[in-house]
Each structure stands twice: as C-alpha cells, then as structure tokens.
PDB file of N, CA and C in Angstrom:
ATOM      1  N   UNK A   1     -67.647  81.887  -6.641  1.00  0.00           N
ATOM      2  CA  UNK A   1     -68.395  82.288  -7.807  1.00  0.00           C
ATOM      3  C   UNK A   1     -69.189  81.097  -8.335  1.00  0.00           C
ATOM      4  N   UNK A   2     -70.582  81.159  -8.565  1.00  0.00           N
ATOM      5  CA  UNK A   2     -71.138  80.405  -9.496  1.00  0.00           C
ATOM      6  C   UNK A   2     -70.544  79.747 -10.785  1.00  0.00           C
ATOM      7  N   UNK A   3     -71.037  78.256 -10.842  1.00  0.00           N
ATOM      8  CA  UNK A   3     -70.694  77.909 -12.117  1.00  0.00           C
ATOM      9  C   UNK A   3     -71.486  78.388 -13.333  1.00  0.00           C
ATOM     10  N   UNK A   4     -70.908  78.398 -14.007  1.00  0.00           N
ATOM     11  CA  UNK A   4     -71.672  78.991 -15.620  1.00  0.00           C
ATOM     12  C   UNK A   4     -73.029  77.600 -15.616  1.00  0.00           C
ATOM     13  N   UNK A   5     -72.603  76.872 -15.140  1.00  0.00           N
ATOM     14  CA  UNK A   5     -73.687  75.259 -15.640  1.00  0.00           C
ATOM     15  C   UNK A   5     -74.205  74.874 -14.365  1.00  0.00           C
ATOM     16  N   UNK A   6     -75.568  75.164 -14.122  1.00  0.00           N
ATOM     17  CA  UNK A   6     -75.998  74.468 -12.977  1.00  0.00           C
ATOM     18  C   UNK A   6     -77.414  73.310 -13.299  1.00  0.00           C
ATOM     19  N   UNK A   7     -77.372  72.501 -12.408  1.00  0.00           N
ATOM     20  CA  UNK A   7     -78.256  70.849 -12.826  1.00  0.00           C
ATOM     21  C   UNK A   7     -79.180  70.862 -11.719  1.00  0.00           C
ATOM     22  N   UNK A   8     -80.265  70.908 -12.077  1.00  0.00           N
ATOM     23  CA  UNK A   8     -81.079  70.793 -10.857  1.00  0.00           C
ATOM     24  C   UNK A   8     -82.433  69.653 -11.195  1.00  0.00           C
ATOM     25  N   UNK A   9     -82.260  68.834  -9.993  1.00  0.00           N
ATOM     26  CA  UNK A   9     -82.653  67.581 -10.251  1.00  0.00           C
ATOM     27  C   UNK A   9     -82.673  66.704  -8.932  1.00  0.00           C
ATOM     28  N   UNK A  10     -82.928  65.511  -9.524  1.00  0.00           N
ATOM     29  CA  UNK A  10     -83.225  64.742  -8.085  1.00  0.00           C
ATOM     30  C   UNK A  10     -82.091  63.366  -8.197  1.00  0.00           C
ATOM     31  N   UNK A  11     -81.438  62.627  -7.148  1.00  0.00           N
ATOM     32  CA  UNK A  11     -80.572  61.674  -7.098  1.00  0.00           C
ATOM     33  C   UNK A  11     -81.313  60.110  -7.923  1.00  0.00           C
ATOM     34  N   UNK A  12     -82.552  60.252  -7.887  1.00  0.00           N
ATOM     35  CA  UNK A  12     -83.212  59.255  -8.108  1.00  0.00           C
ATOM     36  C   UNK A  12     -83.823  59.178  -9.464  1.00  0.00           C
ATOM     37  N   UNK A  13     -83.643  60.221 -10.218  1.00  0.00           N
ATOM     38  CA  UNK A  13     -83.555  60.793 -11.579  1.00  0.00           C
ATOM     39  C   UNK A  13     -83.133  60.524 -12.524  1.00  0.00           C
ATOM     40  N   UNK A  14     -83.034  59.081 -13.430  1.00  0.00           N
ATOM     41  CA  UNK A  14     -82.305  58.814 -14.760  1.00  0.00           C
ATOM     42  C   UNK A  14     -81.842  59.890 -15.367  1.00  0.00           C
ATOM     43  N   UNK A  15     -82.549  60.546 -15.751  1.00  0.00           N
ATOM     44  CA  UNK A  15     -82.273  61.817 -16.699  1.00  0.00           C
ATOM     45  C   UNK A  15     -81.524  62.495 -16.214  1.00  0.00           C
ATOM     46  N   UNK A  16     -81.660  63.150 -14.939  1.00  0.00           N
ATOM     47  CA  UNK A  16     -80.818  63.735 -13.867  1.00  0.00           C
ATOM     48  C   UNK A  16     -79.152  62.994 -14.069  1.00  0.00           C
ATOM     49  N   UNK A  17     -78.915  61.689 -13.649  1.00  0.00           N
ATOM     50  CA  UNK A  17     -78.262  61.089 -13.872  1.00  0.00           C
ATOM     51  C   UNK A  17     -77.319  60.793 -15.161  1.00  0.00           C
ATOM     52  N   UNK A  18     -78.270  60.626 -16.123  1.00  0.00           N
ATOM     53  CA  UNK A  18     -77.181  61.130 -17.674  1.00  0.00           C
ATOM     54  C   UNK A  18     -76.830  62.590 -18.039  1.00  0.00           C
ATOM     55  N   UNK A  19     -77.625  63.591 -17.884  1.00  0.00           N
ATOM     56  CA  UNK A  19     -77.008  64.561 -18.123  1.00  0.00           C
ATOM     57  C   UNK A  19     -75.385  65.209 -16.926  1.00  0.00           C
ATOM     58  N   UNK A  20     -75.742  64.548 -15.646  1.00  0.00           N
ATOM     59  CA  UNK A  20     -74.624  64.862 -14.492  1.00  0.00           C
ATOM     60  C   UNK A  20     -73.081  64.225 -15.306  1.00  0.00           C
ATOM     61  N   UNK A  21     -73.879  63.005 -15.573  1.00  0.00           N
ATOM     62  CA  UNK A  21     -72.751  61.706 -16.499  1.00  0.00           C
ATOM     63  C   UNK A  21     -71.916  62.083 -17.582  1.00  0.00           C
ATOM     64  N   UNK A  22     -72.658  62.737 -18.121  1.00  0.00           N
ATOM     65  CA  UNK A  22     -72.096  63.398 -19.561  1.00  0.00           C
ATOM     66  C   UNK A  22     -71.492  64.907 -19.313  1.00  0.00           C
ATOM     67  N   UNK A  23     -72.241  65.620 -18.807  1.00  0.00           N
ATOM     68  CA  UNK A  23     -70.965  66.807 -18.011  1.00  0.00           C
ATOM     69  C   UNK A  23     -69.848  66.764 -17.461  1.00  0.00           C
ATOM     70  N   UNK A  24     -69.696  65.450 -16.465  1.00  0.00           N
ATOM     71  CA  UNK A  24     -68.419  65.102 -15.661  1.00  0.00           C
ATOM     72  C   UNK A  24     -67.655  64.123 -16.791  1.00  0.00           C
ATOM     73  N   UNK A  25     -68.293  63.333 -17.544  1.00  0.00           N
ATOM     74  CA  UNK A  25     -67.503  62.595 -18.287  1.00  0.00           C
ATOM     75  C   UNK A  25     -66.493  63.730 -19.936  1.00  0.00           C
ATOM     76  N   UNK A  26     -67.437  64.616 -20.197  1.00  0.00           N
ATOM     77  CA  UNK A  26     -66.836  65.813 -20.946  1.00  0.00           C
ATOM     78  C   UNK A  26     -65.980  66.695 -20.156  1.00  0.00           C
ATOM     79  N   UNK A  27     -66.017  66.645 -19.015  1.00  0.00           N
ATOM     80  CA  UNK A  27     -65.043  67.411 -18.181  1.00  0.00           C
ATOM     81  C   UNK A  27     -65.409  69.071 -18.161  1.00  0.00           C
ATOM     82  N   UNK A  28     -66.830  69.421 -18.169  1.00  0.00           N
ATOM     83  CA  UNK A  28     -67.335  70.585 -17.654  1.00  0.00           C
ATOM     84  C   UNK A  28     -67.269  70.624 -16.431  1.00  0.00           C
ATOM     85  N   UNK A  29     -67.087  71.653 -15.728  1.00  0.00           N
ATOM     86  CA  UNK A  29     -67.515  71.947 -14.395  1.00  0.00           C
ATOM     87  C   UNK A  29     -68.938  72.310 -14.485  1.00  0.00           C
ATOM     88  N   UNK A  30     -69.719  71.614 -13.494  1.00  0.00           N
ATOM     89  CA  UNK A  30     -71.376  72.356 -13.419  1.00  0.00           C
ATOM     90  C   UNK A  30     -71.599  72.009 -11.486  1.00  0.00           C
ATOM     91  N   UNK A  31     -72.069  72.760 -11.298  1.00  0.00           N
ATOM     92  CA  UNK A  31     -73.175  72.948  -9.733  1.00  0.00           C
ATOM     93  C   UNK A  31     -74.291  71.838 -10.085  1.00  0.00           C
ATOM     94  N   UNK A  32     -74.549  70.825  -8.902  1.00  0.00           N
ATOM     95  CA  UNK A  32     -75.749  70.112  -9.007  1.00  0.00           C
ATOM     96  C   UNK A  32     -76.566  70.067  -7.804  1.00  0.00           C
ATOM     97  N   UNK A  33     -77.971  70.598  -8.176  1.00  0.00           N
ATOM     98  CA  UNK A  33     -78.378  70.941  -6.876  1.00  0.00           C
ATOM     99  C   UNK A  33     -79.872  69.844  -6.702  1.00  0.00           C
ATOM    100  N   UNK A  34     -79.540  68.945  -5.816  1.00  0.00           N
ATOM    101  CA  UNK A  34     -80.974  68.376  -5.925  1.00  0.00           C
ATOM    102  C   UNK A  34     -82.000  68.793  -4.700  1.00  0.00           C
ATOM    103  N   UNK A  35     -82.745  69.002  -5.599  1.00  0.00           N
ATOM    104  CA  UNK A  35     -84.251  70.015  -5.576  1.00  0.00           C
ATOM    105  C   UNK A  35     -84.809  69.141  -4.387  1.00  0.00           C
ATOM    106  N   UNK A  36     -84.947  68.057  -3.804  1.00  0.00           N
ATOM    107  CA  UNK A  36     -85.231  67.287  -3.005  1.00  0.00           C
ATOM    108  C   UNK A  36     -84.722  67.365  -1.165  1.00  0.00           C
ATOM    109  N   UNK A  37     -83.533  67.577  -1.548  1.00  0.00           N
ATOM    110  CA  UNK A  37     -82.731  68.278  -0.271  1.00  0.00           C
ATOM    111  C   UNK A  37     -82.152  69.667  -0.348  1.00  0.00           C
ATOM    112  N   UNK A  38     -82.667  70.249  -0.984  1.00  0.00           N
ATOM    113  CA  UNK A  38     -82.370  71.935  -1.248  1.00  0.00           C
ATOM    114  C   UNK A  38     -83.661  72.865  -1.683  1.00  0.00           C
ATOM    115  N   UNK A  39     -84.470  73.135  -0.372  1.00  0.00           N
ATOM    116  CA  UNK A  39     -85.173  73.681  -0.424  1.00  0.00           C
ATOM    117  C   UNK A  39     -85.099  75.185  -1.552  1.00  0.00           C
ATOM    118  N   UNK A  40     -83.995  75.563  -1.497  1.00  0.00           N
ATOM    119  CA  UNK A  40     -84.015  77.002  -2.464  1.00  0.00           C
ATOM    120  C   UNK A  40     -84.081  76.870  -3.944  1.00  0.00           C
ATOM    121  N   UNK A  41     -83.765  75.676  -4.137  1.00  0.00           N
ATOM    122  CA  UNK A  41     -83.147  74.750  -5.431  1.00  0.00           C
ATOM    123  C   UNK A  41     -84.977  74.298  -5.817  1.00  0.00           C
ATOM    124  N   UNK A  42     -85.356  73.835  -5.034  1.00  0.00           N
ATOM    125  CA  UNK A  42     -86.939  73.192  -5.413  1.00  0.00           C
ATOM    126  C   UNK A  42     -87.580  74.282  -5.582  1.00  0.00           C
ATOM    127  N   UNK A  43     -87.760  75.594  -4.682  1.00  0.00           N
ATOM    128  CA  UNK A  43     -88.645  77.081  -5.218  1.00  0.00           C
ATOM    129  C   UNK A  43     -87.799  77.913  -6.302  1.00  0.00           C
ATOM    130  N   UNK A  44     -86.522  77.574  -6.566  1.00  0.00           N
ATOM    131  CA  UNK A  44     -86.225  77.971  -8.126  1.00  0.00           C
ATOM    132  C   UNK A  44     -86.648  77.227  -9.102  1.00  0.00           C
ATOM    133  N   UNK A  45     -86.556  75.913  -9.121  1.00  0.00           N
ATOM    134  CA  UNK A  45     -87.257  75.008 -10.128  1.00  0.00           C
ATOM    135  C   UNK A  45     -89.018  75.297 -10.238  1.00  0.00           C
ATOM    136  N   UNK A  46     -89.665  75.458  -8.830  1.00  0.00           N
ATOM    137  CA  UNK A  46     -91.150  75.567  -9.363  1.00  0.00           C
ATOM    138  C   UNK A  46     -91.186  77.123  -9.826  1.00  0.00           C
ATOM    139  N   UNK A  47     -90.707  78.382  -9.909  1.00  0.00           N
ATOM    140  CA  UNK A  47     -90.241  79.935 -10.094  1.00  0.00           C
ATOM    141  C   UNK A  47     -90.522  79.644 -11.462  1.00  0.00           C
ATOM    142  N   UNK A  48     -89.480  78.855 -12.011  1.00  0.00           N
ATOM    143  CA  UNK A  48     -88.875  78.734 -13.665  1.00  0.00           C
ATOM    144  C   UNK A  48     -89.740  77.812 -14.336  1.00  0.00           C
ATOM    145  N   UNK A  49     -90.841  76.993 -13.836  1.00  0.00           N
ATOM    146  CA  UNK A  49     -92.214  76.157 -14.366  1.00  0.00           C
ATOM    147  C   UNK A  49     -93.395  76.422 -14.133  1.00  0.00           C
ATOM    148  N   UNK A  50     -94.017  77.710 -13.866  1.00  0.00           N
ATOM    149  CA  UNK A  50     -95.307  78.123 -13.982  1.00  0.00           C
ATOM    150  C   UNK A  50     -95.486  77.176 -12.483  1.00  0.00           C
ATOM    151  N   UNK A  51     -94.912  77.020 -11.394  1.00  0.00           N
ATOM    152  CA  UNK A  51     -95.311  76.298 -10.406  1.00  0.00           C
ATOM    153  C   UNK A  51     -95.332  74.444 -10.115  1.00  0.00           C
ATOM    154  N   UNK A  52     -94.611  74.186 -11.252  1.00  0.00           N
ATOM    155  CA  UNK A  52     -94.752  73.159 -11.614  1.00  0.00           C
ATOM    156  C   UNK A  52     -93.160  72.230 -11.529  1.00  0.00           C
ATOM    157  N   UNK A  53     -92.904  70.612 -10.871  1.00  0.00           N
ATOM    158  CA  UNK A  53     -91.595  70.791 -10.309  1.00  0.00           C
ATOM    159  C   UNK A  53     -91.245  69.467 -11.434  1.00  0.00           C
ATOM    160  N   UNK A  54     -90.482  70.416 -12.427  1.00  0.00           N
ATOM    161  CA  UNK A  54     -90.169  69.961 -13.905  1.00  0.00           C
ATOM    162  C   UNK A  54     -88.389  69.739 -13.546  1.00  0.00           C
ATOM    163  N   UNK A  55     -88.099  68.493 -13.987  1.00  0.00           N
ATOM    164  CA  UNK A  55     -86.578  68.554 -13.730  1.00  0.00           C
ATOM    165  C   UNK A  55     -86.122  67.003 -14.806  1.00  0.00           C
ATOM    166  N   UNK A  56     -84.724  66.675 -15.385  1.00  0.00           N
ATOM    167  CA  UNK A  56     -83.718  67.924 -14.612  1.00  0.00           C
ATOM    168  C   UNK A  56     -84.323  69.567 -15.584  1.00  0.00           C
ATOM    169  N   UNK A  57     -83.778  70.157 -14.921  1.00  0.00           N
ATOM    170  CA  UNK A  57     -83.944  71.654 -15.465  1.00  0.00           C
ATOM    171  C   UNK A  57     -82.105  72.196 -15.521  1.00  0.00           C
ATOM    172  N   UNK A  58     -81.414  72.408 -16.678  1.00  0.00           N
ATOM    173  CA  UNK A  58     -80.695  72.796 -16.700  1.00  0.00           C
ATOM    174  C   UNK A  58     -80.376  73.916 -17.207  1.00  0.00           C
ATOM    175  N   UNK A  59     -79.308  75.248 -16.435  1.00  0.00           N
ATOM    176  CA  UNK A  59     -78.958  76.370 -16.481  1.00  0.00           C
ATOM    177  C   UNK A  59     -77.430  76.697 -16.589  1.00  0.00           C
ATOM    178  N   UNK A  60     -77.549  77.200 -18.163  1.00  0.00           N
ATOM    179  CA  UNK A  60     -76.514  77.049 -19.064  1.00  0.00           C
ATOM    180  C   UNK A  60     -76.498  78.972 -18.945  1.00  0.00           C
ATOM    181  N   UNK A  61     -75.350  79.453 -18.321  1.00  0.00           N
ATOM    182  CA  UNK A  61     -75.517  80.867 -18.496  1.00  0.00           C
ATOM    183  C   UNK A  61     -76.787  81.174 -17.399  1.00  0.00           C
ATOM    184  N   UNK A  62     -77.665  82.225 -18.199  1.00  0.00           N
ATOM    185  CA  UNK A  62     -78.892  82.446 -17.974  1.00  0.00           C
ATOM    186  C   UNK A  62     -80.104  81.281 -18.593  1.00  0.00           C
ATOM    187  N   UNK A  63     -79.715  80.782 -19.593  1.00  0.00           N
ATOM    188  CA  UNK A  63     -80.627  79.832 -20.290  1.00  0.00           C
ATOM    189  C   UNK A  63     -81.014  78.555 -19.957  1.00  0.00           C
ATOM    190  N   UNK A  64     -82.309  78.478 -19.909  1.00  0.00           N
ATOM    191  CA  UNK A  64     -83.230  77.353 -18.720  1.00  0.00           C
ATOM    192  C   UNK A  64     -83.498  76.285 -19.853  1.00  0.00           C
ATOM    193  N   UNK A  65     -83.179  75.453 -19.642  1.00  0.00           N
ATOM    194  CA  UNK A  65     -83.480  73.837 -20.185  1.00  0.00           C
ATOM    195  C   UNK A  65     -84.206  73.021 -19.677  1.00  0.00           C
ATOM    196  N   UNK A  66     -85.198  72.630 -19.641  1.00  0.00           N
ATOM    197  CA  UNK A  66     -85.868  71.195 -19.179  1.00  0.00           C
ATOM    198  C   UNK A  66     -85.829  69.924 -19.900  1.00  0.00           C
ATOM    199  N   UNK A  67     -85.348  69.025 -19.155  1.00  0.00           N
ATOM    200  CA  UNK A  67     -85.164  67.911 -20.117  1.00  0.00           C
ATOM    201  C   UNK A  67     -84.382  68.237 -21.169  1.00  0.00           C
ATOM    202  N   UNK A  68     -83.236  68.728 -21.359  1.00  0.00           N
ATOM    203  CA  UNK A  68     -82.091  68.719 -22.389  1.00  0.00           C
ATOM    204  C   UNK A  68     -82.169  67.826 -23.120  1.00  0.00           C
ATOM    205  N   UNK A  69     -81.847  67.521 -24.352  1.00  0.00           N
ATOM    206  CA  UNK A  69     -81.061  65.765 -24.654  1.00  0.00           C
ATOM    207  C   UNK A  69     -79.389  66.385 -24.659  1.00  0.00           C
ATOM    208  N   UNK A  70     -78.725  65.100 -24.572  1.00  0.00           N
ATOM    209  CA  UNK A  70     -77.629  65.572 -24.965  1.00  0.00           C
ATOM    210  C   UNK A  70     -76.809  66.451 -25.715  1.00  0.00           C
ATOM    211  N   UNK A  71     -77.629  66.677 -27.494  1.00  0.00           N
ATOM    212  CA  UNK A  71     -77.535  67.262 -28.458  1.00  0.00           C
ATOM    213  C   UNK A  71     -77.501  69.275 -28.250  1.00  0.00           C
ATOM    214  N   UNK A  72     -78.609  69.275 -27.359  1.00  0.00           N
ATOM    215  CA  UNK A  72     -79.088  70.437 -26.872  1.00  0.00           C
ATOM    216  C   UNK A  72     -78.188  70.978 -26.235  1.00  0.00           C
ATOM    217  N   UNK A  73     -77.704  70.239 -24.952  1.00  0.00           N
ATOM    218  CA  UNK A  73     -77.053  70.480 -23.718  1.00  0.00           C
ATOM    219  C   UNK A  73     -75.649  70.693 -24.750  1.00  0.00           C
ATOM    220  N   UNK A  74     -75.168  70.197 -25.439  1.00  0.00           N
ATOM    221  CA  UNK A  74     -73.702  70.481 -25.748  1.00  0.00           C
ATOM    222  C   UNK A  74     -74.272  71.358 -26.973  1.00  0.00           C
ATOM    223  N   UNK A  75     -75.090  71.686 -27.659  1.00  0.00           N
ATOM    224  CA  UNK A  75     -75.076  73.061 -28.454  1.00  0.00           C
ATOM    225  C   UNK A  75     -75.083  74.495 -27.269  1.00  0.00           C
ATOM    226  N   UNK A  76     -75.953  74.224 -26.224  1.00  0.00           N
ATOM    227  CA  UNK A  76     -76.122  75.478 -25.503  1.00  0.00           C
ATOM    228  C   UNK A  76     -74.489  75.313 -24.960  1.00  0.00           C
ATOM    229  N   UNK A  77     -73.657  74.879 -24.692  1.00  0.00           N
ATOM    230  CA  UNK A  77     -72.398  74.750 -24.083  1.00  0.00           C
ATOM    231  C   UNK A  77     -71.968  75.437 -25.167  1.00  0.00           C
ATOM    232  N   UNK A  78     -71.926  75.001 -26.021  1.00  0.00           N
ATOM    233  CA  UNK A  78     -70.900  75.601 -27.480  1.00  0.00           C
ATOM    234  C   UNK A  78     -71.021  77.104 -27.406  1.00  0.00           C
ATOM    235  N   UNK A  79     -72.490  77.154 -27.421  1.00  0.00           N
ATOM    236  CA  UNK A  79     -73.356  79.145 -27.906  1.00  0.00           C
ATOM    237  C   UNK A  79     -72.841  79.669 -26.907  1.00  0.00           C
ATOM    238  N   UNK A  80     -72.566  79.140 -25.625  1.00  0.00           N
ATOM    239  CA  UNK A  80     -71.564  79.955 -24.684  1.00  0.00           C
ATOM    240  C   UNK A  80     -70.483  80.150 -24.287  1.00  0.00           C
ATOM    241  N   UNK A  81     -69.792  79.262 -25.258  1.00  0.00           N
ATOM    242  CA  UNK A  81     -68.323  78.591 -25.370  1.00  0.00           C
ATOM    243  C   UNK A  81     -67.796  78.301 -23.578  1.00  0.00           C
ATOM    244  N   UNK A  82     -68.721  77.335 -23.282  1.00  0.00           N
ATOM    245  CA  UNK A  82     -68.391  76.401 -22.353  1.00  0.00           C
ATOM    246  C   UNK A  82     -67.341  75.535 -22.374  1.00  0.00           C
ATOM    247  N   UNK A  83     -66.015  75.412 -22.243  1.00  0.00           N
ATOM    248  CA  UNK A  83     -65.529  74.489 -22.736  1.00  0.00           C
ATOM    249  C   UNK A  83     -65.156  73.335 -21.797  1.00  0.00           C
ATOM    250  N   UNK A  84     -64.606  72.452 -21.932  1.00  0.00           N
ATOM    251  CA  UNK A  84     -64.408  71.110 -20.842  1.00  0.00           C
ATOM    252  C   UNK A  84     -62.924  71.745 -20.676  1.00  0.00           C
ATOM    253  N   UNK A  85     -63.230  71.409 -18.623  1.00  0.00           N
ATOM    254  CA  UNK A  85     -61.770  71.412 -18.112  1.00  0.00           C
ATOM    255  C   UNK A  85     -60.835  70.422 -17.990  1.00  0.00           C
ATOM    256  N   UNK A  86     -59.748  69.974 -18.447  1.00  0.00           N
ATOM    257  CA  UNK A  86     -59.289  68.678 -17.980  1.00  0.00           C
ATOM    258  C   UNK A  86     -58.423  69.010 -16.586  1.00  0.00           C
ATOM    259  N   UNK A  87     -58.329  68.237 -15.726  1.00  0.00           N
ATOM    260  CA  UNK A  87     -57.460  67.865 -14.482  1.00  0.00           C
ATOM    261  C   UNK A  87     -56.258  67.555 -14.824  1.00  0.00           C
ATOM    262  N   UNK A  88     -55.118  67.691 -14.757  1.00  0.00           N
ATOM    263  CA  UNK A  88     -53.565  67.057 -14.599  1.00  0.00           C
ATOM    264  C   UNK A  88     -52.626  66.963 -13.763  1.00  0.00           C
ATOM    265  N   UNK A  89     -52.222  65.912 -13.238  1.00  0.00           N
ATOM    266  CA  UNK A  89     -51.233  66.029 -12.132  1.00  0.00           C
ATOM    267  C   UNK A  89     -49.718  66.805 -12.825  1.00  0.00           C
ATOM    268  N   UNK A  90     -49.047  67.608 -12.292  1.00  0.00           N
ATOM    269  CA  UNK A  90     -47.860  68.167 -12.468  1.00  0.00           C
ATOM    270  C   UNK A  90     -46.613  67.184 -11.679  1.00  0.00           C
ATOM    271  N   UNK A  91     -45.278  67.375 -11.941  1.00  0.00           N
ATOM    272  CA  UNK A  91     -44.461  66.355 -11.109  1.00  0.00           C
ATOM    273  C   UNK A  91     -44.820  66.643  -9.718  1.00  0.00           C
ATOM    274  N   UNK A  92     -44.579  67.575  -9.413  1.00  0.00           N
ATOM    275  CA  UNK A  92     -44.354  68.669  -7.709  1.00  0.00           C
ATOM    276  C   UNK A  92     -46.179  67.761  -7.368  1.00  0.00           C
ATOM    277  N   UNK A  93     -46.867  67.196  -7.852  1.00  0.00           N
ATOM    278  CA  UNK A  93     -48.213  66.563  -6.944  1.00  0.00           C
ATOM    279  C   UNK A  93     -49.558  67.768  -7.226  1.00  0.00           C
ATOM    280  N   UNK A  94     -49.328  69.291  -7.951  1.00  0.00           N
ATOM    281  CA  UNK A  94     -49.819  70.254  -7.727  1.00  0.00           C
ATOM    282  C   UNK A  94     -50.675  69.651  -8.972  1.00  0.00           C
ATOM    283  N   UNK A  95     -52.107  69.944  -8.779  1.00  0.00           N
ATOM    284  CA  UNK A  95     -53.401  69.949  -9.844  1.00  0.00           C
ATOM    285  C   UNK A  95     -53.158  71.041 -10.826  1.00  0.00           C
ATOM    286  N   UNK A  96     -53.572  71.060 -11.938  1.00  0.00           N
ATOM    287  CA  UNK A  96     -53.371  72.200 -12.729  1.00  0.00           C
ATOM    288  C   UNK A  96     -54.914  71.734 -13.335  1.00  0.00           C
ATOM    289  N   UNK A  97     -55.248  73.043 -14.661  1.00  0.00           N
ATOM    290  CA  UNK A  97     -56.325  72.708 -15.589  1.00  0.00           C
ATOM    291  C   UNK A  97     -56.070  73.400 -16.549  1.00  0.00           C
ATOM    292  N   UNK A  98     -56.707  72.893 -17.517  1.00  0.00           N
ATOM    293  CA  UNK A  98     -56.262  73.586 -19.099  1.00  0.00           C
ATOM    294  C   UNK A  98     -57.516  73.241 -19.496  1.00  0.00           C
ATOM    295  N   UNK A  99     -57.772  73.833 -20.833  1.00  0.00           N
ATOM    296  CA  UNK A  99     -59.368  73.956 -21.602  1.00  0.00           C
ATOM    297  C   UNK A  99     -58.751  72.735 -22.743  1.00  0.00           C
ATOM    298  N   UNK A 100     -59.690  72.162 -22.995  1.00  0.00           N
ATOM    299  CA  UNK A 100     -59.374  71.106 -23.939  1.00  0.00           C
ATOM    300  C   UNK A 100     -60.640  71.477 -25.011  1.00  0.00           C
ATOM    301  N   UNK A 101     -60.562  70.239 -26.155  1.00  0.00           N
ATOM    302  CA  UNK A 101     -61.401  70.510 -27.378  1.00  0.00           C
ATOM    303  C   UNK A 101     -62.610  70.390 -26.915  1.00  0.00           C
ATOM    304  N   UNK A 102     -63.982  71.111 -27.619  1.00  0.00           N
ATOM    305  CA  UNK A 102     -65.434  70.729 -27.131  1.00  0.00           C
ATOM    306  C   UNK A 102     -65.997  69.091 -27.606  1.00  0.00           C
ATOM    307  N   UNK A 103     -66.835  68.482 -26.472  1.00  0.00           N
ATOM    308  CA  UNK A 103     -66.713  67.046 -26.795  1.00  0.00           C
ATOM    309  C   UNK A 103     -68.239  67.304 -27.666  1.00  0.00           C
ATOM    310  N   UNK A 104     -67.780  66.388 -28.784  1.00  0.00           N
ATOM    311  CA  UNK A 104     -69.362  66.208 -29.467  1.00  0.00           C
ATOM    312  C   UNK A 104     -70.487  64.806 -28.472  1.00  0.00           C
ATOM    313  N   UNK A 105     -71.508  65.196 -28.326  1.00  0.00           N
ATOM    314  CA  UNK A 105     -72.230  64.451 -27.894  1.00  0.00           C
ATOM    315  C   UNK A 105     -72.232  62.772 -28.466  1.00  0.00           C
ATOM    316  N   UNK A 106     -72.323  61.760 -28.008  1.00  0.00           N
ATOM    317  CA  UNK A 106     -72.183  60.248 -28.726  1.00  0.00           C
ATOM    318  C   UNK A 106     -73.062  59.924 -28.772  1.00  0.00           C
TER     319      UNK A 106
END
C-alpha cells in the first residue's frame, strides 16, 4: 500500500534534502521518489506543474505541495492527522511501532 506522504525530488536537492530530513527525523513514514531516476515520478511531477519540473513537490494525502516550508508540511500532516511512527526494539529482538505526539516544526 502507498504511503499517505510521498516526496518527489531530486538527490542533489537541498530542499529535497530538508524536507526528507525532517520527515525521517519526526518519524513519519513517507515514499521518496527521485524524479531523476524514476521516469514515472518525473511525468507525475511535470502532470501536477502545467508541464513544468517543479520539485520537491510534496503529496500529503491527495494534496500537492511545491516547495513546502516546514511550517506547511507539518500543518498539512496535522489536517490529515499524519502522525510520527516511532521504532522500538522489544526484548524477543522483534520491531514494534506505536504513534507518538505530533512534532512541531523547529
């Protein structure tokens, strides 16, 4: 199944790069698809810009973002009650996850 949060962008991408940073560091799960080596990923990005290859472009739900700031990106998380997963080791070695509090942007 698709993630609720997908990032589409390029490796070489500052912006690309802080918003990936701040998703994994809040402990969202999101899909990151760079548009550069993913041909389907680059004709969805020019689809969703009048033809035009605008990134990162982020897809929160159904809802298309270009250039997020942080502020944005964690309100559209909230309006969909996205919440951050945390990871935990159990004794037995087995991964578990639980929903933790929503992180405010810094």
């Amino acid at each position: 199944m698709a993630s609720d949060v997908q990032v589409y962008g390029t490796d070489w991408c500052g912006v690309t790069f802080s918003i990936r940073e701040y998703l994994t560091n809040s402990h969202v799960e999101y899909e990151y698809h760079d548009i550069e080596r993913d041909p389907t990923a680059h004709d969805f990005v020019l689809s969703m810009n009048e033809g035009r290859r605008r990134f990162p472009m982020v897809v929160v739900e159904e809802r298309v973002m270009n250039k997020p700031t942080l502020t944005e990106l964690q309100t559209a998380l909230d309006t969909h009650g996205i919440r951050p997963v945390r990871s935990f080791h159990r004794r037995d070695g087995q991964r578990r996850r639980r929903s933790a509090d929503p992180v405010t942007p810094g």
